[in-house]
N, C-alpha and C. Protein backbone atom coordinates (compact mmCIF):
# COMPACT_ATOMS: atom_id res chain seq x y z
N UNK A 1 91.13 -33.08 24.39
CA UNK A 1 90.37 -34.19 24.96
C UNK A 1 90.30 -35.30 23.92
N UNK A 2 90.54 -36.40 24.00
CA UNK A 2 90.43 -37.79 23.50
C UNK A 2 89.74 -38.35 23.95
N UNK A 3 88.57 -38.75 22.59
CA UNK A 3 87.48 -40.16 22.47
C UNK A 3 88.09 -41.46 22.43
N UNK A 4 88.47 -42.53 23.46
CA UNK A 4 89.11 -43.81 22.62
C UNK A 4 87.30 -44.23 22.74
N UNK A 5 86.11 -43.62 23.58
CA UNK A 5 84.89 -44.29 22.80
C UNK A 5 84.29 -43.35 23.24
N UNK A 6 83.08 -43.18 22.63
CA UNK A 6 82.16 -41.77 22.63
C UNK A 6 81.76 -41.80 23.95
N UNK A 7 81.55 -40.56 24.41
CA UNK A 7 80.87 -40.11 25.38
C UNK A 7 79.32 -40.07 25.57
N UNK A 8 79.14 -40.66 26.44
CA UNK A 8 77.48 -40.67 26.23
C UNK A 8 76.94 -39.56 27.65
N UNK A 9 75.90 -38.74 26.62
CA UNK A 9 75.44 -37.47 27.32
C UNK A 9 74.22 -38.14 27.27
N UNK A 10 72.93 -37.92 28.69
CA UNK A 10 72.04 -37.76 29.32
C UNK A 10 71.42 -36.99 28.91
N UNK A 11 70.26 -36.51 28.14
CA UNK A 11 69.92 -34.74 27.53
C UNK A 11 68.64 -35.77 28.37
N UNK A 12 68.13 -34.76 29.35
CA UNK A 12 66.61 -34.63 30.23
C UNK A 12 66.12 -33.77 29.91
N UNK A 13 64.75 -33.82 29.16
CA UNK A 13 64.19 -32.28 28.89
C UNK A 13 62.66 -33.00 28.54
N UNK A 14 61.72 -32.06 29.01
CA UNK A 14 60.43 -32.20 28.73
C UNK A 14 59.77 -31.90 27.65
N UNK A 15 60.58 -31.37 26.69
CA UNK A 15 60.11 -31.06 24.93
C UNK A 15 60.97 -31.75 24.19
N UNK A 16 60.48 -32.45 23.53
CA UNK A 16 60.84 -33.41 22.88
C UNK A 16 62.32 -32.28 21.53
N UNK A 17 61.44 -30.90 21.04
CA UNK A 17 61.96 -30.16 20.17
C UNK A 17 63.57 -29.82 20.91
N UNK A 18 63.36 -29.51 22.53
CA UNK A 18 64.56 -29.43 22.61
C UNK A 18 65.61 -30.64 22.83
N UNK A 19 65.29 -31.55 23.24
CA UNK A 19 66.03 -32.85 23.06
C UNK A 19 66.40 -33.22 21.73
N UNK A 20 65.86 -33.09 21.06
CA UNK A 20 66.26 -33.34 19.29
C UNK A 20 67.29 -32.51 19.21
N UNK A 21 67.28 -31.00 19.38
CA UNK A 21 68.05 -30.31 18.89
C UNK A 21 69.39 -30.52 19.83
N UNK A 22 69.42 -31.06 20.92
CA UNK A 22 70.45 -31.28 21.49
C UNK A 22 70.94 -31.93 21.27
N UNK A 23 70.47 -33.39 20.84
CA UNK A 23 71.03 -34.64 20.07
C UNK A 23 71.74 -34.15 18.30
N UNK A 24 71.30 -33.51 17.96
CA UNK A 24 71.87 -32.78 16.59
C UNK A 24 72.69 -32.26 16.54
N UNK A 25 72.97 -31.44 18.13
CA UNK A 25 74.55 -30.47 18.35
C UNK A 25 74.62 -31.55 18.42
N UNK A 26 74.90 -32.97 19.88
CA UNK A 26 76.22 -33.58 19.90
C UNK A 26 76.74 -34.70 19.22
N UNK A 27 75.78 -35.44 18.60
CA UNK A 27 75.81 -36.81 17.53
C UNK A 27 76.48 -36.13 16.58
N UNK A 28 76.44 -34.83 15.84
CA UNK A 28 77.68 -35.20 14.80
C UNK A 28 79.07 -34.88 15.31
N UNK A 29 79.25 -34.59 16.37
CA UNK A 29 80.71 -34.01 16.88
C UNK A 29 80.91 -35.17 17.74
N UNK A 30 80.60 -36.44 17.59
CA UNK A 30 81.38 -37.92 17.91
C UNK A 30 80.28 -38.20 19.88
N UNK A 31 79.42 -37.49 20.06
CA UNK A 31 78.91 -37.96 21.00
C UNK A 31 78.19 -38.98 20.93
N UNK A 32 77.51 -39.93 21.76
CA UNK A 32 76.40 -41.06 21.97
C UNK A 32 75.02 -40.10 22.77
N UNK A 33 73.77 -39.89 22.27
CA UNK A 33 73.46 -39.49 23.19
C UNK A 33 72.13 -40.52 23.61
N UNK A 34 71.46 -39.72 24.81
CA UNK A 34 70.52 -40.82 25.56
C UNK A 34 69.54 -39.70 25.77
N UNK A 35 68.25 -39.99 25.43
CA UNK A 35 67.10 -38.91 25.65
C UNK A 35 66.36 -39.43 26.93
N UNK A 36 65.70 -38.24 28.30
CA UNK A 36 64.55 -38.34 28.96
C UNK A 36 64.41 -36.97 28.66
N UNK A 37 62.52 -37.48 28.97
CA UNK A 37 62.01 -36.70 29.20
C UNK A 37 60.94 -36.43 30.14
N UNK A 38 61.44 -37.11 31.43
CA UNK A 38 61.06 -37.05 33.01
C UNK A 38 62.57 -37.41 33.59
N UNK A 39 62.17 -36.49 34.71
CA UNK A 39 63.24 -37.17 36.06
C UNK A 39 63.30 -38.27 36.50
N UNK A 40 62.00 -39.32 36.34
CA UNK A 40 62.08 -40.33 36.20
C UNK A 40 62.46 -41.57 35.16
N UNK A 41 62.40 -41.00 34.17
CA UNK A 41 63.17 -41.90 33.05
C UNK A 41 64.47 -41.60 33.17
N UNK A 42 65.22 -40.18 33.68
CA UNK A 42 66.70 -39.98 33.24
C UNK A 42 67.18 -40.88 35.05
N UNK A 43 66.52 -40.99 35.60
CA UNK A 43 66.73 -42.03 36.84
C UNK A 43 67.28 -43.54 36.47
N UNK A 44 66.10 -43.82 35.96
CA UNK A 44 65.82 -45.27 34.69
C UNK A 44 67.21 -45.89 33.44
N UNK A 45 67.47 -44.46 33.34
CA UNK A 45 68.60 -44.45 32.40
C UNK A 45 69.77 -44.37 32.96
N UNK A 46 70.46 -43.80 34.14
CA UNK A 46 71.12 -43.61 34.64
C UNK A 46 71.55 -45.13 35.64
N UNK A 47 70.60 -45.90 35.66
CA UNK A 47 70.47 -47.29 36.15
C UNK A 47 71.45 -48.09 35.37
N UNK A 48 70.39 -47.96 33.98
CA UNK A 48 70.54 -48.97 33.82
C UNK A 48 71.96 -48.74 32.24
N UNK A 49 72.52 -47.71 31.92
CA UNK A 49 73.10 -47.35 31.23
C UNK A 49 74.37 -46.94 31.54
N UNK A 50 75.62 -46.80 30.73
CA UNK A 50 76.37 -46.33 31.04
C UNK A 50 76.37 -44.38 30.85
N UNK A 51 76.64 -43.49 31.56
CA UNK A 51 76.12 -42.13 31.37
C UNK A 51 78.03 -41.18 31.48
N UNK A 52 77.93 -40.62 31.24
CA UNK A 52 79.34 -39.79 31.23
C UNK A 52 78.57 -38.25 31.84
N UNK A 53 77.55 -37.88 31.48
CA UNK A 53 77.70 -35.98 31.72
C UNK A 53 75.89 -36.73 31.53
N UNK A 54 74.96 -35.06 32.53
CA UNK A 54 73.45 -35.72 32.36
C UNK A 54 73.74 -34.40 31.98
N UNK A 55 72.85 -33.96 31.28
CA UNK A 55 71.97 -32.29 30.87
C UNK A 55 70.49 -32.54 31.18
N UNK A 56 70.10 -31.41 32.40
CA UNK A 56 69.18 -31.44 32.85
C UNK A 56 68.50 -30.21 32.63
N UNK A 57 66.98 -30.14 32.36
CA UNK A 57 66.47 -29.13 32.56
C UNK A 57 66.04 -29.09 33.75
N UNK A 58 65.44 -27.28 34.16
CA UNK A 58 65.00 -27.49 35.52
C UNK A 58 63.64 -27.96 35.57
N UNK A 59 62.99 -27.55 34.77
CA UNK A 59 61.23 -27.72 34.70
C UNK A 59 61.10 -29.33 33.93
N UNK A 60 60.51 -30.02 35.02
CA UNK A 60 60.44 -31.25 34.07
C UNK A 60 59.35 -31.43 35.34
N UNK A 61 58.07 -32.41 34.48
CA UNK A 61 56.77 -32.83 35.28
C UNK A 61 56.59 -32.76 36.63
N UNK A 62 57.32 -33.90 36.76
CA UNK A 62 57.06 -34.62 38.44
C UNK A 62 58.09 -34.09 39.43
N UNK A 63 59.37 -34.47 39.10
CA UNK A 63 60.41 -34.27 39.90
C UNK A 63 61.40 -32.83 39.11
N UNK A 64 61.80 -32.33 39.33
CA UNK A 64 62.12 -30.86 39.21
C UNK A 64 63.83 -31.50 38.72
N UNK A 65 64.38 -30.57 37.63
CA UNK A 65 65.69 -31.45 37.36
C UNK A 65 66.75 -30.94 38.21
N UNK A 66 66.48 -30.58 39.82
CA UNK A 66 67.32 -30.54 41.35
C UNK A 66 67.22 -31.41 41.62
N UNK A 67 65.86 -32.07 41.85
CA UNK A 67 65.35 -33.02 42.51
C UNK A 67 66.13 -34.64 41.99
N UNK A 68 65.74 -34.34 40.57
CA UNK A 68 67.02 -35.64 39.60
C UNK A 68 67.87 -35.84 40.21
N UNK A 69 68.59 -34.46 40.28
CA UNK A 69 70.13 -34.51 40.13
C UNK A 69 70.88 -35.21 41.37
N UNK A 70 70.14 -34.58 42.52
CA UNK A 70 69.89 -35.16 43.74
C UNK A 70 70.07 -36.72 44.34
N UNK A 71 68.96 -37.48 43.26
CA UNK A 71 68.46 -38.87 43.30
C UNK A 71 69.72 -39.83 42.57
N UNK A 72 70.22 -39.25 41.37
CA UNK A 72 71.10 -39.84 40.47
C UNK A 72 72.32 -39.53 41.05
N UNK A 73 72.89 -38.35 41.75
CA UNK A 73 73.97 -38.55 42.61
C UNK A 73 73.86 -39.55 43.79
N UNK A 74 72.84 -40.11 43.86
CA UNK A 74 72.82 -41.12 45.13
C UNK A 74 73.36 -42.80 44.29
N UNK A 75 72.60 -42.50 43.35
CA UNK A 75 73.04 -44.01 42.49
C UNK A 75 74.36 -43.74 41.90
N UNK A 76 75.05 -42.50 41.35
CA UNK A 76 76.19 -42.91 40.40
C UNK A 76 77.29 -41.91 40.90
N UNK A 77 77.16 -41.88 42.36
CA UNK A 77 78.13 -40.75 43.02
C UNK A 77 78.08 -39.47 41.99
N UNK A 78 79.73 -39.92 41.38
CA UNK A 78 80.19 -38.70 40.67
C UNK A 78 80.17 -38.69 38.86
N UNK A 79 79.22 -37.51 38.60
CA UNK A 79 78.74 -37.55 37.41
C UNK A 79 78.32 -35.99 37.22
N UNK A 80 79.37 -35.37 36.16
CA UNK A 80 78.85 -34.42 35.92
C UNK A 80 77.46 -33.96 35.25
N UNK A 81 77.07 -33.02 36.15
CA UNK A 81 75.29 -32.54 35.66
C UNK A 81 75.15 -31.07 35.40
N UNK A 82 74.96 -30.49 34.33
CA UNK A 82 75.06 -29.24 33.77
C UNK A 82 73.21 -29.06 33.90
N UNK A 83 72.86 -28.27 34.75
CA UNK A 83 71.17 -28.16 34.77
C UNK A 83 71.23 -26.31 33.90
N UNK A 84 69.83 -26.43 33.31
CA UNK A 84 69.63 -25.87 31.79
C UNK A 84 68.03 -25.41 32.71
N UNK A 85 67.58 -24.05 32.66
CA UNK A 85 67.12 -23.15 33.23
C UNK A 85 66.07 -22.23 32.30
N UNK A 86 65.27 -21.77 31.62
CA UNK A 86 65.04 -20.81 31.28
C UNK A 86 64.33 -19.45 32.37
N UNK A 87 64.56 -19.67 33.63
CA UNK A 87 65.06 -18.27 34.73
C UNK A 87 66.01 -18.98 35.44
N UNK A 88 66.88 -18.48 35.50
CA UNK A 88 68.18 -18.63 36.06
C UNK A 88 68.06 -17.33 37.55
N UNK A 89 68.23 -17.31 38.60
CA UNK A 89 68.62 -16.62 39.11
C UNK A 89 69.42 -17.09 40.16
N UNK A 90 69.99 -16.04 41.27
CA UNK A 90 70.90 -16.17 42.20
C UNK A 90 70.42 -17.55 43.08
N UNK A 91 69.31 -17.73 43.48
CA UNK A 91 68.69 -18.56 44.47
C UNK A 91 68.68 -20.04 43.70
N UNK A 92 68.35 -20.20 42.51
CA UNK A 92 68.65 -21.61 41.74
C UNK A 92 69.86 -21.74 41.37
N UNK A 93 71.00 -20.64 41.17
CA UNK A 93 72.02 -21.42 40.98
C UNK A 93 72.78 -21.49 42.42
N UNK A 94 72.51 -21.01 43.67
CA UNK A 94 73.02 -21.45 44.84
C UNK A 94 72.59 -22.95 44.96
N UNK A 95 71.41 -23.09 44.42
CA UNK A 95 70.72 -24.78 45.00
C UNK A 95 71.19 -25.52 44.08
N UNK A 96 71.65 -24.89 42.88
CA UNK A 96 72.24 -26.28 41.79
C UNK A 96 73.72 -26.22 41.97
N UNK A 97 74.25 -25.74 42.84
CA UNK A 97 75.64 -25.96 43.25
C UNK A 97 75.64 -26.87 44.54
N UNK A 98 74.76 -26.50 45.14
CA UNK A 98 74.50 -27.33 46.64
C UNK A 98 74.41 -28.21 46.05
N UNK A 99 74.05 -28.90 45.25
CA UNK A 99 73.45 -30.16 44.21
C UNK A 99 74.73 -30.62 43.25
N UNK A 100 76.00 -29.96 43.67
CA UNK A 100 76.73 -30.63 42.87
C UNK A 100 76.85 -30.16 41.05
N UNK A 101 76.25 -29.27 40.92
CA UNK A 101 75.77 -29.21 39.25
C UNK A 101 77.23 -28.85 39.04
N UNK A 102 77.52 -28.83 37.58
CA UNK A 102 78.89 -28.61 37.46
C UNK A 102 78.57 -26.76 36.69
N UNK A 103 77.40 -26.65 36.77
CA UNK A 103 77.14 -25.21 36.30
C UNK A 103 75.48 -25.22 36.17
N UNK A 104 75.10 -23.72 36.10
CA UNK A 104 73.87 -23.82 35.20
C UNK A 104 73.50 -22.88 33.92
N UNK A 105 73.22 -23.57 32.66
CA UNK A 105 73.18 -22.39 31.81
C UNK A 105 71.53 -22.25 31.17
N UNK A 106 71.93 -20.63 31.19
CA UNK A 106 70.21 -19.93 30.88
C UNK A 106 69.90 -20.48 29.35
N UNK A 107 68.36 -20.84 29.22
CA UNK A 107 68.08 -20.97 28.01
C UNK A 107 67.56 -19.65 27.24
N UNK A 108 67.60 -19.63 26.15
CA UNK A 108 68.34 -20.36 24.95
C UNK A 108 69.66 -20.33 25.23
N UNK A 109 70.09 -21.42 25.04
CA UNK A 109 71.34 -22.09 25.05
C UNK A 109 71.79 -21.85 23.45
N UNK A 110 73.08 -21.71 23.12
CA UNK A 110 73.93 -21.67 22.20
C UNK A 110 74.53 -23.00 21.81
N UNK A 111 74.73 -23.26 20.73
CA UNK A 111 75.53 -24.46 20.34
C UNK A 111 76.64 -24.02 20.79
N UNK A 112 77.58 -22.95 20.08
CA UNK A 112 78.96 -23.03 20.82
C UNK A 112 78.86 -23.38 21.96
N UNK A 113 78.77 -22.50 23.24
CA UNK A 113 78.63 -22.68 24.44
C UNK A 113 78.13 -23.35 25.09
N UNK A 114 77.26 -24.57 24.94
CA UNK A 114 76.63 -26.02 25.44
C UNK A 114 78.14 -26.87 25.08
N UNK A 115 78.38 -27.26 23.95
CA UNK A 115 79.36 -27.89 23.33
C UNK A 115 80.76 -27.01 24.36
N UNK A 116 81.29 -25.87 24.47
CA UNK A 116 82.03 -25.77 25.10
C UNK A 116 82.09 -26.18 26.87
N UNK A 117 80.94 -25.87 27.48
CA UNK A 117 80.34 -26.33 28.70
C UNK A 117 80.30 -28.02 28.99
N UNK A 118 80.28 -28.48 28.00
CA UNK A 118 80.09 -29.86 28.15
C UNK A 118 81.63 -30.51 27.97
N UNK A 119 82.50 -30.46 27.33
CA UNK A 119 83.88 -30.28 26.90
C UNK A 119 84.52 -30.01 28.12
N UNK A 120 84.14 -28.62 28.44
CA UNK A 120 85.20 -28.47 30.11
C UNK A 120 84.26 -29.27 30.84
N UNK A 121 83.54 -30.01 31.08
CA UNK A 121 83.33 -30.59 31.85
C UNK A 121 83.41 -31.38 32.25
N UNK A 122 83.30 -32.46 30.75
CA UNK A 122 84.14 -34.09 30.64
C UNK A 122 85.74 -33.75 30.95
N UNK A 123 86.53 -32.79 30.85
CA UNK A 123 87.94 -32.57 30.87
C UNK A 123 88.06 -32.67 32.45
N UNK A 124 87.12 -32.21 32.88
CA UNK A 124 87.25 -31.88 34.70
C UNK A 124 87.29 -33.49 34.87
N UNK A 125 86.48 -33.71 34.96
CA UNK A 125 85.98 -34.95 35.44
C UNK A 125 86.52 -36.39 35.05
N UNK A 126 87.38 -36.14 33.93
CA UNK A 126 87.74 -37.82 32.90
C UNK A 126 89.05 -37.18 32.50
C-alpha cells in the first residue's frame, strides 16, 4: 500500500486514554489522525473533514457507535468503519455488518492487529 498523502483515521471513543493510545499506534507509522469522543462530534468531523477509515467504539454517550456509523454513511456514502466492542457477540456483529462495518474487533485491541485491520481495509477500499 502507498501513501502519496497520509491517511486520515477517525478514532471515536469515549476515553480519552483510549484515543491517545490509538493516535500513538497510528501517527508514527505515517497516519493523520482525527479524535471524537461522541457520535456526535465524529458526525461533525466527518462533515467537515476529509476522513479515509472511522474507528468506532460501540459504547459512546448519546448515540451508540451503530447508530454513527449509520448517520455518517448517509453523509459520506462509502467509508470504511471498523467498530471496536468490548462484548462482541453474534447479535452485534450481525448489526455491524448490516451497518456496513468493514469488521468488528473485541477490545483489548492489539497494536499488531488494529494496524493490520486498518491496512486491509484502506487496501479494500483505495
Amino acid at each position: 500500500m502507498t501513501m502519496d498523502r497520509p491517511y486520515s483515521i477517525l478514532i471515536t471513543d469515549d476515553d480519552p486514554a483510549v484515543r491517545e493510545t490509538f493516535r500513538e499506534i497510528f501517527e508514527p507509522v505515517g497516519f493523520h489522525t482525527l479524535l471524537a469522543e461522541s457520535g456526535e462530534e465524529a458526525i461533525d468531523i466527518v462533515q467537515a473533514q476529509h476522513v479515509d477509515l472511522a474507528l468506532m467504539d460501540m459504547h459512546l454517550p448519546k448515540l451508540s457507535g451503530l447508530e454513527t456509523m449509520t448517520l455518517v454513511r448517509q453523509i459520506k456514502g462509502v467509508l470504511p468503519m471498523i467498530l471496536i466492542s468490548a462484548e462482541s457477540d453474534d447479535n452485534l456483529l450481525r448489526r455491524a455488518l448490516s451497518a456496513h462495518a468493514f469488521c468488528v474487533l473485541a477490545k483489548p485491541v492489539s497494536r499488531n492487529v488494529v494496524i493490520y485491520v486498518v491496512t486491509k481495509a484502506l487496501e479494500k477500499f483505495y
